[in-house]
N, C-alpha and C. Protein backbone atom coordinates (compact mmCIF):
# COMPACT_ATOMS: atom_id res chain seq x y z
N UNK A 1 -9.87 15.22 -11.25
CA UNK A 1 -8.52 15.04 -11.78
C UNK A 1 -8.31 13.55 -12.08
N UNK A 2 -7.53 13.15 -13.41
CA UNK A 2 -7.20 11.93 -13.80
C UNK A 2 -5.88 11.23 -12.96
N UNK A 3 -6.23 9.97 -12.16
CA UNK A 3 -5.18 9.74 -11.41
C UNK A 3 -4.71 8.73 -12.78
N UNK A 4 -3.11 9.44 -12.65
CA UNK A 4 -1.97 8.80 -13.68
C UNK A 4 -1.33 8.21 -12.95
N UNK A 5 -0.96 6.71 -13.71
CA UNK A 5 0.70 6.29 -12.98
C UNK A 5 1.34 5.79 -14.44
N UNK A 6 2.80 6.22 -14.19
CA UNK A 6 3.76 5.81 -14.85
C UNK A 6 4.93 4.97 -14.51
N UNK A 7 5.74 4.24 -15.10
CA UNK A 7 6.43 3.19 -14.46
C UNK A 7 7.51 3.39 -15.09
N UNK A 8 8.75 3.38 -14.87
CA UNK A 8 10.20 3.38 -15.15
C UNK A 8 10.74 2.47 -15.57
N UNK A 9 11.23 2.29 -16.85
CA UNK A 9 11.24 1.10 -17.73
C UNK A 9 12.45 0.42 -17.08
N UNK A 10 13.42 1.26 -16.43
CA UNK A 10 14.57 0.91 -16.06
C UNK A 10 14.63 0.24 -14.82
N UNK A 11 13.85 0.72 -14.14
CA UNK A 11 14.19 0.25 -12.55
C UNK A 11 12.55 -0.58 -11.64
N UNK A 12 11.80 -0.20 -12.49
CA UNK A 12 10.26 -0.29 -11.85
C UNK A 12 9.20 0.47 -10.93
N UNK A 13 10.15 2.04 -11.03
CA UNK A 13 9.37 2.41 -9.85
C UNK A 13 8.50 3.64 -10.77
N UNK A 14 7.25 3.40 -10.16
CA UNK A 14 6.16 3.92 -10.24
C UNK A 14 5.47 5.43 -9.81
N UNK A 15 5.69 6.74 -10.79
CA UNK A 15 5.21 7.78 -10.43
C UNK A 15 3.74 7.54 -10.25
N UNK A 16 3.08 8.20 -9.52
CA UNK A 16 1.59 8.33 -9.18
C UNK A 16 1.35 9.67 -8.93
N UNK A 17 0.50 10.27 -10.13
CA UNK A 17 0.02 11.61 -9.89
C UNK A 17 -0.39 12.10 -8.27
N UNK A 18 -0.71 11.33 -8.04
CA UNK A 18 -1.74 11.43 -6.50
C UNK A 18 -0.53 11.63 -5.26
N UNK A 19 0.46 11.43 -5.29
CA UNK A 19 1.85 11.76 -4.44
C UNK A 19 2.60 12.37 -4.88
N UNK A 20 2.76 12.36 -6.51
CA UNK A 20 3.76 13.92 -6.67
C UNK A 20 5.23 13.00 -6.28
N UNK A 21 6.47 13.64 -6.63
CA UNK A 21 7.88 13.47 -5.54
C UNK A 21 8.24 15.02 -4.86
N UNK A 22 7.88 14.98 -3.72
CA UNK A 22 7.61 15.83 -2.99
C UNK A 22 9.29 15.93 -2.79
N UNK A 23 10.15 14.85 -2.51
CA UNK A 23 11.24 15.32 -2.76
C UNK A 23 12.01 15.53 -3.33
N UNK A 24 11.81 16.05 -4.98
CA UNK A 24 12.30 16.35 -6.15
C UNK A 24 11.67 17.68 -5.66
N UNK A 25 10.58 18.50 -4.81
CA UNK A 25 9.40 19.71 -5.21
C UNK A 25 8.26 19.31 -6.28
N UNK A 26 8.28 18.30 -6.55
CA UNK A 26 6.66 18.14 -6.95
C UNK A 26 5.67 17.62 -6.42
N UNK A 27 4.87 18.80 -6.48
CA UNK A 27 3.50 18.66 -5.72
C UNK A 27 2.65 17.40 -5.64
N UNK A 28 2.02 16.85 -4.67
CA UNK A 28 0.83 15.83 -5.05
C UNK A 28 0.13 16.88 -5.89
N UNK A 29 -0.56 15.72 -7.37
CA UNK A 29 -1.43 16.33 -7.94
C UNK A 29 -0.96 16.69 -9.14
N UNK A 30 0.26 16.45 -8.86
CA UNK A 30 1.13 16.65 -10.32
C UNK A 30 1.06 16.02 -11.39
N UNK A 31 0.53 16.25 -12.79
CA UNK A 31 0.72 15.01 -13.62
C UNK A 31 1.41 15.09 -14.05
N UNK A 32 1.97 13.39 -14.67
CA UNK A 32 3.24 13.42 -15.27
C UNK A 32 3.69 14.05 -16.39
N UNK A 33 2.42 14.82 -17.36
CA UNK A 33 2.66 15.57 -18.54
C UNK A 33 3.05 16.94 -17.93
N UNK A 34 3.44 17.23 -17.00
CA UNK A 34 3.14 18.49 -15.98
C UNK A 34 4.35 18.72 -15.60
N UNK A 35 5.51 17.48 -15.40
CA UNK A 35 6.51 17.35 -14.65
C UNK A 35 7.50 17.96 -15.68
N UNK A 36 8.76 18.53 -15.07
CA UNK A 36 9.30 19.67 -15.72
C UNK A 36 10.60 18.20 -16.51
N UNK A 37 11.08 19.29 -17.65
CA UNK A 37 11.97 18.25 -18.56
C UNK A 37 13.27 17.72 -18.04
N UNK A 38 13.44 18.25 -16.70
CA UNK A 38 14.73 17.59 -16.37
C UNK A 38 14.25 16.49 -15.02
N UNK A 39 13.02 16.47 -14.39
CA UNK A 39 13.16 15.66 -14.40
C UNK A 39 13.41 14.62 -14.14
N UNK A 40 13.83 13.33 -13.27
CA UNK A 40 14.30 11.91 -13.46
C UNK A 40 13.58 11.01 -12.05
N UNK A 41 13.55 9.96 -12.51
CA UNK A 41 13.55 8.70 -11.61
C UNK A 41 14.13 9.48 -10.34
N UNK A 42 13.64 9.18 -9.35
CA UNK A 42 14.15 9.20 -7.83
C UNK A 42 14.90 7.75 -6.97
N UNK A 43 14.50 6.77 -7.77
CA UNK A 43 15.39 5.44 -7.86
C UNK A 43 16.80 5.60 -8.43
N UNK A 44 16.36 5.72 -9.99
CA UNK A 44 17.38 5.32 -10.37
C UNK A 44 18.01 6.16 -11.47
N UNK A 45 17.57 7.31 -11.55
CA UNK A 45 17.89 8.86 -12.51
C UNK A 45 17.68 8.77 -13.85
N UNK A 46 16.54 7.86 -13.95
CA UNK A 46 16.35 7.84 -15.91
C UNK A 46 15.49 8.69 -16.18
N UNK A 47 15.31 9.52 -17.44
CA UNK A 47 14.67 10.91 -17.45
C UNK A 47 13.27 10.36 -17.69
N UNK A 48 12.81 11.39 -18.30
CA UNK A 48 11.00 11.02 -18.43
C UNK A 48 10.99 10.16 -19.49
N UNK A 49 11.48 9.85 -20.76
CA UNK A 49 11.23 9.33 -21.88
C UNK A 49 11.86 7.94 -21.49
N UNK A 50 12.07 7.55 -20.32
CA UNK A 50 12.23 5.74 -19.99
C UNK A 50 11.01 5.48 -19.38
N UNK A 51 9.95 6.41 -19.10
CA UNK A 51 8.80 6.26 -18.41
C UNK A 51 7.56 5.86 -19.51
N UNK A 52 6.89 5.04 -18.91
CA UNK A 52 5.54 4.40 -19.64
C UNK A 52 4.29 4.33 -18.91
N UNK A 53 3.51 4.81 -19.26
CA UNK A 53 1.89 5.17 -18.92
C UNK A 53 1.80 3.44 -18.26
N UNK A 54 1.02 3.27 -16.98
CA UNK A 54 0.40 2.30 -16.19
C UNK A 54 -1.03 2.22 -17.12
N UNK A 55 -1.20 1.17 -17.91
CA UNK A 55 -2.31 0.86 -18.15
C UNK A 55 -3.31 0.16 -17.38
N UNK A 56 -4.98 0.35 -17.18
CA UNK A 56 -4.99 -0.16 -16.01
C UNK A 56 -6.10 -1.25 -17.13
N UNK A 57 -6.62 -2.72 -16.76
CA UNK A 57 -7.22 -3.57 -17.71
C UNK A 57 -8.73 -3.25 -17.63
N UNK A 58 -9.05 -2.61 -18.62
CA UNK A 58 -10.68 -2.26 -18.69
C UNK A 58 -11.81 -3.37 -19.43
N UNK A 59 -11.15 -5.08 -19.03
CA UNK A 59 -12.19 -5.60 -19.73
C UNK A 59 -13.16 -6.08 -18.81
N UNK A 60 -14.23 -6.15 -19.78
CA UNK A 60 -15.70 -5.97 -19.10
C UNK A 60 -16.05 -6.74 -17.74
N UNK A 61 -16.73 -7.07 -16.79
CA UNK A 61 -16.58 -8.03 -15.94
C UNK A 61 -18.13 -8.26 -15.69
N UNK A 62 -18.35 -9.62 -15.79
CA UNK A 62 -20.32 -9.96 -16.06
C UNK A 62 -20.09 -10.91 -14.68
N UNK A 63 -21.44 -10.13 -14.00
CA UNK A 63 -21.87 -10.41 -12.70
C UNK A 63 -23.22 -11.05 -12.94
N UNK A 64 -23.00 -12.46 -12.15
CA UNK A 64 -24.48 -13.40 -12.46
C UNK A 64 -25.11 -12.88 -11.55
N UNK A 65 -26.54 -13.26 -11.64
CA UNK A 65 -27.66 -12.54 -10.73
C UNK A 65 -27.86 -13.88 -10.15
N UNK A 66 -28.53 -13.54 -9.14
CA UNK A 66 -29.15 -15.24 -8.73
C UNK A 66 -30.81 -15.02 -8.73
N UNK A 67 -31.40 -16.09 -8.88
CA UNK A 67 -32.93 -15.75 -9.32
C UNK A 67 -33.74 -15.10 -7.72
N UNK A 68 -34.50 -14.65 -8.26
CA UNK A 68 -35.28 -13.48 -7.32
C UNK A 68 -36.37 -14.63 -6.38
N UNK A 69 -36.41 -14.96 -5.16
CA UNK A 69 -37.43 -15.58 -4.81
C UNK A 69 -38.78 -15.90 -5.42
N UNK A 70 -39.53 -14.35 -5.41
CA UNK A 70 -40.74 -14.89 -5.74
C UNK A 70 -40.93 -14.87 -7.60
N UNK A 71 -39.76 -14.82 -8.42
CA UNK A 71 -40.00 -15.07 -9.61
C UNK A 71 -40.27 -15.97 -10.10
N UNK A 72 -41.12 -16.48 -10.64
CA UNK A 72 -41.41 -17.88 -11.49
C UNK A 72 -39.98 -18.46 -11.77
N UNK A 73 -40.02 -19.92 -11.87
CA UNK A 73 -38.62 -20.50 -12.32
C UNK A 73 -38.86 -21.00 -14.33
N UNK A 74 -38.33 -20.35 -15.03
CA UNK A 74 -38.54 -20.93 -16.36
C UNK A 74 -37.62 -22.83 -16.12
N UNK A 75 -38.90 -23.54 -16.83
CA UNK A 75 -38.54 -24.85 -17.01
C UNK A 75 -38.33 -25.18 -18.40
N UNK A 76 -37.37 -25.51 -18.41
CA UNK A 76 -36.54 -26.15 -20.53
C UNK A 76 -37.18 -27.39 -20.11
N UNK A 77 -37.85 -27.99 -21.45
CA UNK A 77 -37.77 -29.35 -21.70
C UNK A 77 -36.84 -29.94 -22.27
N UNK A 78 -36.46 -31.20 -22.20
CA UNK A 78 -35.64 -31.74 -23.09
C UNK A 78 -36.15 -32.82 -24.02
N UNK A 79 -36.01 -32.73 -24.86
CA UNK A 79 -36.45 -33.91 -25.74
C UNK A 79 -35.44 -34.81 -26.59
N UNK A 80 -35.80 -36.05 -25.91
CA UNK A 80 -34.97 -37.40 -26.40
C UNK A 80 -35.12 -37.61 -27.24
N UNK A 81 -34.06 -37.74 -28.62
CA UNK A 81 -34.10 -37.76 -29.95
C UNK A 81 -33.57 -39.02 -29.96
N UNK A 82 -33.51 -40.08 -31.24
CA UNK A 82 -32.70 -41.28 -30.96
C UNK A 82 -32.43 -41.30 -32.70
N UNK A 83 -31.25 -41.22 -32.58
CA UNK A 83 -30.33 -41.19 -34.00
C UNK A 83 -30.69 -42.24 -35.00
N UNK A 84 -31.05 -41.94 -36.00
CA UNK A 84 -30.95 -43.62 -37.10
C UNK A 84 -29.88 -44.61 -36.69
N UNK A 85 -30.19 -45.75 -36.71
CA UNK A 85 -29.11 -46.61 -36.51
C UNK A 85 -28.10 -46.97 -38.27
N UNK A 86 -27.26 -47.23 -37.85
CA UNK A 86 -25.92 -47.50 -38.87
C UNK A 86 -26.29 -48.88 -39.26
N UNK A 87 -26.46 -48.73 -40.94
CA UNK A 87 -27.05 -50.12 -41.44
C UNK A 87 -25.23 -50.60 -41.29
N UNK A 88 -25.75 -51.92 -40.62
CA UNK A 88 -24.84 -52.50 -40.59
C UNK A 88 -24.29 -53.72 -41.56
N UNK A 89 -22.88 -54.06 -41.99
CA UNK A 89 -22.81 -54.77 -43.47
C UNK A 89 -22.39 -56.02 -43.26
């Protein structure tokens, strides 16, 4: 099952499929497309259409490795370049 949360544009409070409002009679497990048309905030009585899907942030997250003991270490050279000099006037 897809755990949903929705948030109440009005007041801030947060349905979560996974608790249901048990004291409205809805079940944990309930999703919010599920929840009947009447309905409302248990805060603050705004119906379903003040409610907005909890987006949760799916951007990527890059985990460095650290080098493996017995792996060889790659060595960069660098090479010292030395710029033309500026004819001077």
């Amino acid at each position: 099952m897809a755990i949903t949360k929705y948030t109440c544009l009005v007041c801030g409070y947060v349905y979560d499929s996974v608790h249901g409002d048990p004291d409205q009679g809805i079940a944990p497990g309930t999703l919010f497309d599920d929840l009947p048309e009447d309905w409302t905030c248990p805060k603050c009585g705004a119906p379903l259409m003040d409610f907005t899907e909890v987006v949760r942030n799916t951007s990527e997250v890059i985990i460095e490795e650290e080098p493996v003991k017995d792996e060889p270490t790659k060595v960069i050279k660098k090479k010292k370049v030395e710029l033309p000099k500026k004819n001077e006037e």
